[in-house]
N, C-alpha and C. Protein backbone atom coordinates (compact mmCIF):
# COMPACT_ATOMS: atom_id res chain seq x y z
N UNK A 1 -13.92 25.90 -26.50
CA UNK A 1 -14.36 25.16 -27.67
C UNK A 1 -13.27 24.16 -28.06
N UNK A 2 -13.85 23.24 -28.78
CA UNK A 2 -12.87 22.15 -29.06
C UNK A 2 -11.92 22.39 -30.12
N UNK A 3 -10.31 22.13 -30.80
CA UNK A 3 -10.12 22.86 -31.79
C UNK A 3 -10.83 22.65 -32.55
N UNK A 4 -10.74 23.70 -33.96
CA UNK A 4 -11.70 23.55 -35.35
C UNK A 4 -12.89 24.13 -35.11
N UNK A 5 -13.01 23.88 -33.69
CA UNK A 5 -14.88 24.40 -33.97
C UNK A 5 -15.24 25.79 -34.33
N UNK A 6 -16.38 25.60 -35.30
CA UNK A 6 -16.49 27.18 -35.66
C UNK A 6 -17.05 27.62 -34.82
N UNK A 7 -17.02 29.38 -34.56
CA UNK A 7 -17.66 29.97 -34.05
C UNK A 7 -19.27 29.47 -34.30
N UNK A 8 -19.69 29.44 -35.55
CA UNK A 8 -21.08 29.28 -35.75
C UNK A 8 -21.51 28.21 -34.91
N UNK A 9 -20.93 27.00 -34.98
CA UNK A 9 -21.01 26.12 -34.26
C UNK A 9 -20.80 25.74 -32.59
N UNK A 10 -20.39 26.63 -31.89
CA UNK A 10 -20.27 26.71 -30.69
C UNK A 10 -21.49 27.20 -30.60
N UNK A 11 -21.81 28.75 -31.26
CA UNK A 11 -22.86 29.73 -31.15
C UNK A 11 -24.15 28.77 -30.77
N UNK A 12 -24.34 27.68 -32.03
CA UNK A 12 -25.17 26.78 -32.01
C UNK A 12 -25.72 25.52 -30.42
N UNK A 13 -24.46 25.31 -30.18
CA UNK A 13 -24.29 24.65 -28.96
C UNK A 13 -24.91 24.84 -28.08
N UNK A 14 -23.95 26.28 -27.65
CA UNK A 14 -24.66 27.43 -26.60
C UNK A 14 -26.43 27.53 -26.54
N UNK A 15 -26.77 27.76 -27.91
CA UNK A 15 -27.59 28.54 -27.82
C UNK A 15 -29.37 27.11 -27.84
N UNK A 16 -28.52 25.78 -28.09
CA UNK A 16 -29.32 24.35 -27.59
C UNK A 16 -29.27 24.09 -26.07
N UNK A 17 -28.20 24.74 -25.57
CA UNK A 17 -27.63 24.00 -24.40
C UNK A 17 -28.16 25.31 -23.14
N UNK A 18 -28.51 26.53 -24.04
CA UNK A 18 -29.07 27.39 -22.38
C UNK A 18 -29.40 27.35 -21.42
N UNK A 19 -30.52 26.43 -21.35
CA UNK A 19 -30.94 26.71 -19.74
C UNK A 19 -30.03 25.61 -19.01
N UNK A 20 -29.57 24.54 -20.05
CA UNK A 20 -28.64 23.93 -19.05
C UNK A 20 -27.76 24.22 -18.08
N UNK A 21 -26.92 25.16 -19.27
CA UNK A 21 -26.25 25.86 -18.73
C UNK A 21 -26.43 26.87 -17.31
N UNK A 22 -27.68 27.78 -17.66
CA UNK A 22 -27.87 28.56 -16.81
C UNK A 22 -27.82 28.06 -15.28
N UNK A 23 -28.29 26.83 -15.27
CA UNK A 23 -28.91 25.42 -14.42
C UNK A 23 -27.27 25.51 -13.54
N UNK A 24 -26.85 24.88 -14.42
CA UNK A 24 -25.10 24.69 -14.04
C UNK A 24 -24.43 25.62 -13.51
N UNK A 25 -24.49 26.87 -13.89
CA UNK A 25 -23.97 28.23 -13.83
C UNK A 25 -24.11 28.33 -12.43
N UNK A 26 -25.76 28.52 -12.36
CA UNK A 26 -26.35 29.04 -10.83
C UNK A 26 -26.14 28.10 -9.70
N UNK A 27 -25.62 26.78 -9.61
CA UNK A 27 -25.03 25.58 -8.81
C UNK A 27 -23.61 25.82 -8.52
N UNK A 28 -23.06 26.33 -9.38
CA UNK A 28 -21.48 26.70 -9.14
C UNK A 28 -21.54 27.54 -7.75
N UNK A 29 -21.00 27.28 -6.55
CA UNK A 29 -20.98 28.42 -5.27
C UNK A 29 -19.86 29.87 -5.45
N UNK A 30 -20.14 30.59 -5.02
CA UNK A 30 -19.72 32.05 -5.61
C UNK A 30 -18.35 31.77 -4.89
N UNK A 31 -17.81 32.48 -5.41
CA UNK A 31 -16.35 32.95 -5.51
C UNK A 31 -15.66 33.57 -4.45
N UNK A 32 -14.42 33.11 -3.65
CA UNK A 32 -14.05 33.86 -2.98
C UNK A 32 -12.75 34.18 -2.86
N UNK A 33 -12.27 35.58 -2.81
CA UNK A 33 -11.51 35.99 -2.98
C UNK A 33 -10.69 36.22 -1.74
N UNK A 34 -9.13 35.21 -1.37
CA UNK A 34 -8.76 35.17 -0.05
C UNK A 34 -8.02 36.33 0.01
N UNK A 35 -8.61 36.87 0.91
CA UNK A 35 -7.98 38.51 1.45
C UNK A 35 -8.17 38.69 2.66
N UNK A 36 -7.87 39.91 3.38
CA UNK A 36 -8.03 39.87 5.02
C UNK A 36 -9.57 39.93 5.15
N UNK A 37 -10.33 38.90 5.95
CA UNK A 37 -11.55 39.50 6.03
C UNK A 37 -12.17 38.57 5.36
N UNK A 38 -11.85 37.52 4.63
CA UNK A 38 -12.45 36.63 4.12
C UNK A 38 -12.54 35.79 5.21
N UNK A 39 -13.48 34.09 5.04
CA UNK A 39 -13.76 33.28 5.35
C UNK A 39 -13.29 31.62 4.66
N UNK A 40 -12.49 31.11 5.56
CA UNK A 40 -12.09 29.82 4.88
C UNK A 40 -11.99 28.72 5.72
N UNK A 41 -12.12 27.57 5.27
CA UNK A 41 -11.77 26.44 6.15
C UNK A 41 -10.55 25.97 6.07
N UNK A 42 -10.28 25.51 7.19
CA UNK A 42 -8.96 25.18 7.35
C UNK A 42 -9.55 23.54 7.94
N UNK A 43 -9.50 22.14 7.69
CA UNK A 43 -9.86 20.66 8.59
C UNK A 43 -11.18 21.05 8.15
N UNK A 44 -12.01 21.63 7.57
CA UNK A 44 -13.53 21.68 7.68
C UNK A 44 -13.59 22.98 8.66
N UNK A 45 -12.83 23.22 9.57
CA UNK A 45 -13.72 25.08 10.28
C UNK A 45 -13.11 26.24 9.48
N UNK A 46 -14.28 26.61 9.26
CA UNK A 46 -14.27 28.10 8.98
C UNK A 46 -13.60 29.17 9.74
N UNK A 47 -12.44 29.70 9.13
CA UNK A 47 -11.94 30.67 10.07
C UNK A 47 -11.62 32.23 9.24
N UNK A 48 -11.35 32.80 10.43
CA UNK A 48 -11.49 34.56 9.59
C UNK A 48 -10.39 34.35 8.71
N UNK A 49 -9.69 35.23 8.38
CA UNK A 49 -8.14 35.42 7.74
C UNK A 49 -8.01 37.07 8.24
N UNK A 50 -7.17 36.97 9.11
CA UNK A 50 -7.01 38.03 9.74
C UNK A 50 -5.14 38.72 9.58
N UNK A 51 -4.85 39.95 10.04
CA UNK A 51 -3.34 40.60 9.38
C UNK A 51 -2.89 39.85 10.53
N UNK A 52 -1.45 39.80 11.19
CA UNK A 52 -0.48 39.90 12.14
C UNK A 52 0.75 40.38 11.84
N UNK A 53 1.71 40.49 12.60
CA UNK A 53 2.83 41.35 12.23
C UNK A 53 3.67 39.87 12.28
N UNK A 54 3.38 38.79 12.45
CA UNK A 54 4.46 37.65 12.30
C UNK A 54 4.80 37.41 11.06
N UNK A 55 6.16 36.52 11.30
CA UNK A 55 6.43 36.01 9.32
C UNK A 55 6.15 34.94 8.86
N UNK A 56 5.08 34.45 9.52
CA UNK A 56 4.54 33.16 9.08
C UNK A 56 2.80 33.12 9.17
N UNK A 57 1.71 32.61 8.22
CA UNK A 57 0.77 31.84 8.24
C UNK A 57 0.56 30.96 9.67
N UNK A 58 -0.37 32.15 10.85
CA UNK A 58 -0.30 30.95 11.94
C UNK A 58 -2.24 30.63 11.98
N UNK A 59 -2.20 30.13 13.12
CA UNK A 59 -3.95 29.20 13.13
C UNK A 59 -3.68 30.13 14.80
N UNK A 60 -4.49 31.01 14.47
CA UNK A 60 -4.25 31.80 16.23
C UNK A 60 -6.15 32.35 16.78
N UNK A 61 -6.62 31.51 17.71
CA UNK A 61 -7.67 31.79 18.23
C UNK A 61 -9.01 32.06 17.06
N UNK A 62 -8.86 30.92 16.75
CA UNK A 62 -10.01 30.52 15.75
C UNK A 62 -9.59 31.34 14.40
N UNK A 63 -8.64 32.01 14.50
CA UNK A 63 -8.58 33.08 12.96
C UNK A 63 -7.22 32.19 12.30
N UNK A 64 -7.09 32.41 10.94
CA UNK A 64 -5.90 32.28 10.14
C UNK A 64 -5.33 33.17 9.75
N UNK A 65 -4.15 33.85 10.63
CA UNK A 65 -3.54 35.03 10.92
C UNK A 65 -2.37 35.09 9.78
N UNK A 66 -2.00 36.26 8.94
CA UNK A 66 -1.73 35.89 7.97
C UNK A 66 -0.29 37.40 8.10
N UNK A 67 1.34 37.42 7.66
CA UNK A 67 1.64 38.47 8.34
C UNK A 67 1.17 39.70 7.12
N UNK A 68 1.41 41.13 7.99
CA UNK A 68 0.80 42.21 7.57
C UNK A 68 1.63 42.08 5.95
N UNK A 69 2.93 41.93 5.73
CA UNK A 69 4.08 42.12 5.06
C UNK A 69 3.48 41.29 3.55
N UNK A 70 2.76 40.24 3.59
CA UNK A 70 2.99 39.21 2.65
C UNK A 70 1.11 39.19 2.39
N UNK A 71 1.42 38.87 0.72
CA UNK A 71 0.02 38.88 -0.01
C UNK A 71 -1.03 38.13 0.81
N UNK A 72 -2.11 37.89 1.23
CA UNK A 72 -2.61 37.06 1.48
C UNK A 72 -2.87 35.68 1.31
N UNK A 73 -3.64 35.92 -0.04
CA UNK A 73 -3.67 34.46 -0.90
C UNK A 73 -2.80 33.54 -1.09
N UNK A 74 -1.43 33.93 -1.71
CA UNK A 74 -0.24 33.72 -1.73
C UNK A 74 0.33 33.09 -0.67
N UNK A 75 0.55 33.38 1.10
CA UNK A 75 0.44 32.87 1.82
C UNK A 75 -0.17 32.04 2.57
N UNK A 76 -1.30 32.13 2.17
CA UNK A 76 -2.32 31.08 2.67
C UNK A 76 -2.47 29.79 1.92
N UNK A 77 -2.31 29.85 0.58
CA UNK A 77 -2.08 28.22 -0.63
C UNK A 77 -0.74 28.01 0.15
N UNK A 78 0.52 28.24 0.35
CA UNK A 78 1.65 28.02 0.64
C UNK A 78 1.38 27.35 1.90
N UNK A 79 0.49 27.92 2.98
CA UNK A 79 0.62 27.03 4.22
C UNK A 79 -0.52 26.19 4.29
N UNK A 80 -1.77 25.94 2.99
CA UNK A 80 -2.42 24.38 2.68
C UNK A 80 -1.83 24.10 2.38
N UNK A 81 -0.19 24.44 1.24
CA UNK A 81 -0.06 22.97 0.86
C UNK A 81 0.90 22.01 1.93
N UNK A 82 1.39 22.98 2.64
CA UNK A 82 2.67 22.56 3.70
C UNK A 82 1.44 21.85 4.52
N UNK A 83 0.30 21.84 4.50
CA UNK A 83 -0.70 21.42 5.73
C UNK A 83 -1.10 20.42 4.90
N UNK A 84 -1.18 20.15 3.72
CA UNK A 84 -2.11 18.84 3.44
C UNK A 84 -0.75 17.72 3.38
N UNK A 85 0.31 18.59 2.92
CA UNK A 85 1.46 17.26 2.81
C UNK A 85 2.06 16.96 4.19
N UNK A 86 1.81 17.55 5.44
CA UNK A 86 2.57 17.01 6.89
C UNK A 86 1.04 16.03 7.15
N UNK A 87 -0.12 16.24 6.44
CA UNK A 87 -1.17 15.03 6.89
C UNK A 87 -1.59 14.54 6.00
N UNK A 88 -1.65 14.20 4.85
CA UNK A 88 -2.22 13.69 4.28
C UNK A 88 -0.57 12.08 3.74
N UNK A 89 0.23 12.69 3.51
CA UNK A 89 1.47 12.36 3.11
C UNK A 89 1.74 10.78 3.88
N UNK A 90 1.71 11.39 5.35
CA UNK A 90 2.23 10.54 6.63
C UNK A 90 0.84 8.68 6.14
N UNK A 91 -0.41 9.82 6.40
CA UNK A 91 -1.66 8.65 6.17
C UNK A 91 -1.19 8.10 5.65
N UNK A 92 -1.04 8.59 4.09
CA UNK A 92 -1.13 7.36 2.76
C UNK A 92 0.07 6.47 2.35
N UNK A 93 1.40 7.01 3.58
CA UNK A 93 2.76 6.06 3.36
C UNK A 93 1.81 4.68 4.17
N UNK A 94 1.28 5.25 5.54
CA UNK A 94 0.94 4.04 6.33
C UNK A 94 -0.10 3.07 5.87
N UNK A 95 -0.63 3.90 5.16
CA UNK A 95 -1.61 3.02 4.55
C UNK A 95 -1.08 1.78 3.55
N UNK A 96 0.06 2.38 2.84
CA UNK A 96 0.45 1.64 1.72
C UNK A 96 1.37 1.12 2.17
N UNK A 97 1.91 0.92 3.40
CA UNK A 97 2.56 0.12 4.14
C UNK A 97 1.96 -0.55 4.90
N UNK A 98 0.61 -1.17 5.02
CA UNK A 98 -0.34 -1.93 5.47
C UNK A 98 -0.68 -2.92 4.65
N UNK A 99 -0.54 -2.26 3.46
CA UNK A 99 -0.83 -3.05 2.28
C UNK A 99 0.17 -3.64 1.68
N UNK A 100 1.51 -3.48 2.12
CA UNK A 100 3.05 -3.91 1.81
C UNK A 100 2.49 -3.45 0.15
N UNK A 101 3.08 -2.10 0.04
CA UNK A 101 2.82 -1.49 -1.29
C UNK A 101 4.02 -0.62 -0.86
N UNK A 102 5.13 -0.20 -1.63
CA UNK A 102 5.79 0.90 -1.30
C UNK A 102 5.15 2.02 -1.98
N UNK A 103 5.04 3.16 -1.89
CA UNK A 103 5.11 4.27 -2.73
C UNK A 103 6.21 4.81 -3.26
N UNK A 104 5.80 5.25 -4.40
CA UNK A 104 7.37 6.13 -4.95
C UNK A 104 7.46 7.46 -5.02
N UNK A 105 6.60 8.16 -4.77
CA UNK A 105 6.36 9.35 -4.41
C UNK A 105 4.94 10.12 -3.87
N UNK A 106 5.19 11.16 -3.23
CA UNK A 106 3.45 11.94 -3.15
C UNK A 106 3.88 13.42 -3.50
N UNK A 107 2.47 13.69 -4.38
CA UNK A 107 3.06 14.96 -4.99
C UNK A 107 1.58 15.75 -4.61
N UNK A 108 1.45 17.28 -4.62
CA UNK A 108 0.27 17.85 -4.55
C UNK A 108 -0.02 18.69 -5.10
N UNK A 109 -0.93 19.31 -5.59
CA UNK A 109 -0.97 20.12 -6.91
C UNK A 109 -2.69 20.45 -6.89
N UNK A 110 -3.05 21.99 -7.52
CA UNK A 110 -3.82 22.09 -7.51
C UNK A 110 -4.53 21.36 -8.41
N UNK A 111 -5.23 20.51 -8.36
CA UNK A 111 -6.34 19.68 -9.39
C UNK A 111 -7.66 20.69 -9.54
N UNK A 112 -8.09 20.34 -10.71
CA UNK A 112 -9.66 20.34 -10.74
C UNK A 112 -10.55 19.29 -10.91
N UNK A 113 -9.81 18.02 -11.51
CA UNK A 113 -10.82 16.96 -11.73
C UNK A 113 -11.24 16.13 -10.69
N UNK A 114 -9.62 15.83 -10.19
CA UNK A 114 -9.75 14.67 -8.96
C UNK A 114 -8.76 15.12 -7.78
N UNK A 115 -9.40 14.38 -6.86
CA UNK A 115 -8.67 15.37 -5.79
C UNK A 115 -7.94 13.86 -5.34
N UNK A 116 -7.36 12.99 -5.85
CA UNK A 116 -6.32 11.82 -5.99
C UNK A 116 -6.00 11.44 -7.16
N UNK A 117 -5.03 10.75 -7.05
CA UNK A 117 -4.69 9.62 -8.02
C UNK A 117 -2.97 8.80 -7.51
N UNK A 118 -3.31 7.90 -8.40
CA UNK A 118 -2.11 6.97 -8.31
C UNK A 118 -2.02 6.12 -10.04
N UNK A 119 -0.77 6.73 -10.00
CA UNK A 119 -0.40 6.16 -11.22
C UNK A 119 0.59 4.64 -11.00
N UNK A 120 0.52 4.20 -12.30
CA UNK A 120 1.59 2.40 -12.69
C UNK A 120 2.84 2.84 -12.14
N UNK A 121 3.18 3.62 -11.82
CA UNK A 121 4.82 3.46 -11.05
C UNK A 121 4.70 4.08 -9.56
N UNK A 122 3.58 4.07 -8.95
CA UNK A 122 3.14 3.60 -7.50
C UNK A 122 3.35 5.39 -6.93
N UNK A 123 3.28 6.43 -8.10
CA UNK A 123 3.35 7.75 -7.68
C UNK A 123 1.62 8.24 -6.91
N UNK A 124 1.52 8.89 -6.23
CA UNK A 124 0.61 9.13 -5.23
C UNK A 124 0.43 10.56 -5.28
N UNK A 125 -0.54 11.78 -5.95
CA UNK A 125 -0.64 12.64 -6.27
C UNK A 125 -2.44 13.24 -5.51
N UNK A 126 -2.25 14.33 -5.04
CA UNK A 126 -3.25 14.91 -4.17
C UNK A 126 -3.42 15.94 -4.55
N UNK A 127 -4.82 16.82 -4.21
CA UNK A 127 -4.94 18.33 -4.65
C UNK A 127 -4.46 18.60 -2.69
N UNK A 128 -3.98 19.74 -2.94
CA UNK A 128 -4.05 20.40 -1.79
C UNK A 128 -4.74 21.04 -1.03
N UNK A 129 -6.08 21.44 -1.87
CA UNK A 129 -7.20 21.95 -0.96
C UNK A 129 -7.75 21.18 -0.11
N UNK A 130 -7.50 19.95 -0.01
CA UNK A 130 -8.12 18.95 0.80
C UNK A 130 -7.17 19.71 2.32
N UNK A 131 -6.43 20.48 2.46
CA UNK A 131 -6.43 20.79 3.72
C UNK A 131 -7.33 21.94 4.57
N UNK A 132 -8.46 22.04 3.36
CA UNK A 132 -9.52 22.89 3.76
C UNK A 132 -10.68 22.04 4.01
N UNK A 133 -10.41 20.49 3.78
CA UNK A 133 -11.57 19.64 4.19
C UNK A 133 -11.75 18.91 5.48
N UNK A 134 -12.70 18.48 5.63
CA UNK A 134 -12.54 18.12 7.31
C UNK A 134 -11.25 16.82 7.62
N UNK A 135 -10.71 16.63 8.34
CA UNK A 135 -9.57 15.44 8.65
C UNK A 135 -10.06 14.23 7.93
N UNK A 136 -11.29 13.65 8.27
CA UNK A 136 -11.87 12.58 8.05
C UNK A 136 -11.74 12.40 6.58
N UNK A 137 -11.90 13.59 5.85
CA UNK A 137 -11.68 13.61 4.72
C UNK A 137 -10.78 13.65 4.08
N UNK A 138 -9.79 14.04 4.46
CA UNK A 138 -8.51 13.73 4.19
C UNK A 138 -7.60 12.17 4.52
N UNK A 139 -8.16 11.93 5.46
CA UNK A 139 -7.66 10.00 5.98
C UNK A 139 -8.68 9.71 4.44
N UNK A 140 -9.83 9.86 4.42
CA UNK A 140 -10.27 8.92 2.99
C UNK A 140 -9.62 8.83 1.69
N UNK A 141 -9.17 10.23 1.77
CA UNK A 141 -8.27 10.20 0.30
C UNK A 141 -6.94 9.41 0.51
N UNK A 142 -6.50 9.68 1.78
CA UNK A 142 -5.09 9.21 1.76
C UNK A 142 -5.59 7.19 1.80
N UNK A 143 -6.60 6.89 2.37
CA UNK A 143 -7.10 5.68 1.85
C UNK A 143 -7.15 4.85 0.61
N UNK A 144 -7.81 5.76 0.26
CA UNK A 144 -8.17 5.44 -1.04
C UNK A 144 -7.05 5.38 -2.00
N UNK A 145 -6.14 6.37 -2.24
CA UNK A 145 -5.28 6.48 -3.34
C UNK A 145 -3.99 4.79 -2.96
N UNK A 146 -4.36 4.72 -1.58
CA UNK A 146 -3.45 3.71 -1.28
C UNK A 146 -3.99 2.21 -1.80
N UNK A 147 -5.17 2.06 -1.71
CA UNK A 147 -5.71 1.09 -1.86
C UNK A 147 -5.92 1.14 -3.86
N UNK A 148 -5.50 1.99 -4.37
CA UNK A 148 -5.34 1.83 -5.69
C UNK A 148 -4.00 1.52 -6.09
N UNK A 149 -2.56 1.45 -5.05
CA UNK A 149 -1.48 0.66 -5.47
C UNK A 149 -1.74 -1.14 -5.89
N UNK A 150 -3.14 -1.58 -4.61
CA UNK A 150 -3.46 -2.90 -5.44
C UNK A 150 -4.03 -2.80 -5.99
N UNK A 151 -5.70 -2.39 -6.51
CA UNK A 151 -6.07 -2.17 -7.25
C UNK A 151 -6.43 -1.15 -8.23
N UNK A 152 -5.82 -0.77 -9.32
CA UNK A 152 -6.24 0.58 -10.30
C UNK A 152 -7.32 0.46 -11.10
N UNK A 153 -8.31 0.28 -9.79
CA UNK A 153 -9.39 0.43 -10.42
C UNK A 153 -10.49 0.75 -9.36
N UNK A 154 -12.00 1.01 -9.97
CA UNK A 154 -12.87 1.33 -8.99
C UNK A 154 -14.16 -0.08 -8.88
N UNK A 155 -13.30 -1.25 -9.17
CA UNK A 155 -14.31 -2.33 -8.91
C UNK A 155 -14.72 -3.29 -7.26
N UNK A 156 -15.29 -4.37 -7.42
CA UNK A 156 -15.76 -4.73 -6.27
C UNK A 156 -14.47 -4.93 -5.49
N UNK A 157 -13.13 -5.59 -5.83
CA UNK A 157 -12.21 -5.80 -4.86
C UNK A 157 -11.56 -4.39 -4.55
N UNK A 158 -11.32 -3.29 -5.24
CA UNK A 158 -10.92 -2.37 -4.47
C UNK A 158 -11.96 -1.43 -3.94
N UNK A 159 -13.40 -1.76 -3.60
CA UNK A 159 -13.85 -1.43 -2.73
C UNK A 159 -14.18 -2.15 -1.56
N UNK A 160 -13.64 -3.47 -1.78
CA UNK A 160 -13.73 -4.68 -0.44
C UNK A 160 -12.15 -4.08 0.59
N UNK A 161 -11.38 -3.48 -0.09
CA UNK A 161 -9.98 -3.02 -0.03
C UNK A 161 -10.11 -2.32 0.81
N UNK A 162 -10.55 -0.92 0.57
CA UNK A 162 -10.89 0.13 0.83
C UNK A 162 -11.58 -0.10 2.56
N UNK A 163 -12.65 -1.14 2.44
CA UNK A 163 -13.82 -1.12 3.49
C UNK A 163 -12.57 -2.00 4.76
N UNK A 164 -11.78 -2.48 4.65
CA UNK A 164 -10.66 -3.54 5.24
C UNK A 164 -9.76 -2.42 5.58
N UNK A 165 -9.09 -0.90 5.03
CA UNK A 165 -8.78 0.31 5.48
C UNK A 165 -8.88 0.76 6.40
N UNK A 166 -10.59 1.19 5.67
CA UNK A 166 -11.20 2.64 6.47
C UNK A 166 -12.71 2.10 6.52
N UNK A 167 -12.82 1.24 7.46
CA UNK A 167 -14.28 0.75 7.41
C UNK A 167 -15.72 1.95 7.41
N UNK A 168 -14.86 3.48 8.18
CA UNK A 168 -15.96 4.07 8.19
C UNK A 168 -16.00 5.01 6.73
N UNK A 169 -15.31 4.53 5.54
CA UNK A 169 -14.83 5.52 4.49
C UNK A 169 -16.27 6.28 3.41
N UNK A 170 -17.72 5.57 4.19
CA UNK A 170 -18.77 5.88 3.29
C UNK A 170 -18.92 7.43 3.50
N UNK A 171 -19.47 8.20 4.88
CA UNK A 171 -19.10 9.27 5.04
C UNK A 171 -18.45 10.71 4.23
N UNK A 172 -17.02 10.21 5.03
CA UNK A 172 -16.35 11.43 4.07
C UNK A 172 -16.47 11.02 2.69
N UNK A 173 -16.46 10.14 1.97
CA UNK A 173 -16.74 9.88 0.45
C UNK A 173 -17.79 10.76 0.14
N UNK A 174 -18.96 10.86 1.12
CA UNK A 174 -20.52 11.39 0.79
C UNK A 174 -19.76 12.73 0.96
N UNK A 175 -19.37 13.21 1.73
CA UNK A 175 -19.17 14.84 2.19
C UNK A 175 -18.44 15.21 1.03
N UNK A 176 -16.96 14.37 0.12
CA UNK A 176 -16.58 14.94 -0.51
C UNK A 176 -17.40 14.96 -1.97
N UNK A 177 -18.47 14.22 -2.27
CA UNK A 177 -19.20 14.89 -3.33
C UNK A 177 -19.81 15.75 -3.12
N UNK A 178 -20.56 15.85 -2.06
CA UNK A 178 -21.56 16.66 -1.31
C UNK A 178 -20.92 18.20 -1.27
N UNK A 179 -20.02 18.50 -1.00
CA UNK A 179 -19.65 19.55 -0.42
C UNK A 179 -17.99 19.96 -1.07
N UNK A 180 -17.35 18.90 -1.74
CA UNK A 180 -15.44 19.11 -2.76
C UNK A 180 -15.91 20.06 -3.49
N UNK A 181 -17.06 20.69 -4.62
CA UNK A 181 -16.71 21.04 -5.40
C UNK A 181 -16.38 22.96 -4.05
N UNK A 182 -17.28 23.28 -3.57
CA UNK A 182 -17.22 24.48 -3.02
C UNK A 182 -15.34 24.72 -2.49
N UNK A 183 -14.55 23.59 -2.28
CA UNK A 183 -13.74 24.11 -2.36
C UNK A 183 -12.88 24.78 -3.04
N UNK A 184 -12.94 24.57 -4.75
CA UNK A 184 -12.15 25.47 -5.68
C UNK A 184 -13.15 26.96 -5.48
N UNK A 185 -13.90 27.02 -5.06
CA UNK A 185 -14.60 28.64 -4.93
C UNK A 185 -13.42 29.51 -4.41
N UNK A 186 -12.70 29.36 -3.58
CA UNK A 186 -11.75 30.12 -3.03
C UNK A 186 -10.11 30.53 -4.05
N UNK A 187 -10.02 31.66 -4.54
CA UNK A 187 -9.16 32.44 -4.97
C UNK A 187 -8.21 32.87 -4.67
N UNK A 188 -6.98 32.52 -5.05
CA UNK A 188 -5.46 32.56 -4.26
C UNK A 188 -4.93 33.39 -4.84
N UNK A 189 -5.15 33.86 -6.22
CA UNK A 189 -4.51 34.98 -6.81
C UNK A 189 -4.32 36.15 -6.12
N UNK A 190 -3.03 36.92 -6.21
CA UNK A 190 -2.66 37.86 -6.04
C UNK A 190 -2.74 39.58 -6.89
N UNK A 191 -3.44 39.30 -7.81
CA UNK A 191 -3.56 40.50 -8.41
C UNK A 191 -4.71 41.49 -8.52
């Protein structure tokens, strides 16, 4: 609720806004909780999450082998984020060095709103689940956020920008509405 609001008044909200809600509710994709035995993508494939006795998060025969010793979840966000910043990072310097744009930093962080941005002092900020999205989808973001060092904005020249990039950028754009939100479904918590 927003501050101030009364209870009565939320109550009220709620109780105008039901089936919307319900609508919304039942669209949300269920929840998953990364543990051994779960299912996740890693580039877009789906892979098991399986134990090993190693001390590292490896990609071993279609599974994401995870060691026996260390939480699951916990290890597995740790080696997306080390995976979206050795690819996503590299893209969007080259990109913005195409564009004779320097960057001043790339940072990654779990988002919920946007899975980019670029702020007025040429900082370059990513969610990290994008290393659970297919490659293609990841070159678009790293596109895109580059092509907002010239323009900070979403009008006709920085989508003439964009198409001078990544000519094929309609695609993964479609996949990541189509299919971004199912990636926060997945649960990294440890408890």
């Amino acid at each position: 609720m927003p501050p101030g609001t009364s209870d009565r008044a939320a109550r009220a909200f709620l109780h105008r806004h039901r089936d919307w809600l319900r609508r919304a509710l039942a669209l949300r994709p269920a929840r998953v909780a990364v543990a051994v035995g779960a299912h996740l993508p890693v580039d877009g494939v789906p892979l098991e999450v399986v134990s090993h006795p190693g001390r590292s998060v490896a990609l071993d025969r279609g599974c994401l082998a995870v060691p026996a010793a260390k939480a699951p979840g916990s290890a597995i966000a740790t080696f997306l984020k080390r995976r979206a910043r050795q690819r996503i990072a590299p893209q969007a310097e080259g990109y913005a060095a195409r564009l004779g744009r320097p960057v001043a930093g790339i940072s990654f962080r779990d988002t919920r709103s946007r899975w980019g941005s670029c702020s007025s002092s040429r900082r370059l900020s990513f969610s990290w689940r994008l290393a659970m999205a297919p490659p293609e989808v990841q070159t678009y973001l790293a596109a895109h956020e580059a092509a907002h060092l010239v323009e900070m904005n979403h009008g006709p020249r920085f989508w003439a920008l964009l198409e001078d990039l990544m000519p094929d950028h309609a695609e993964p754009r479609a996949w990541l509405r189509r299919e971004g939100r199912g990636l926060h479904r997945y649960r990294f918590e440890t408890d």
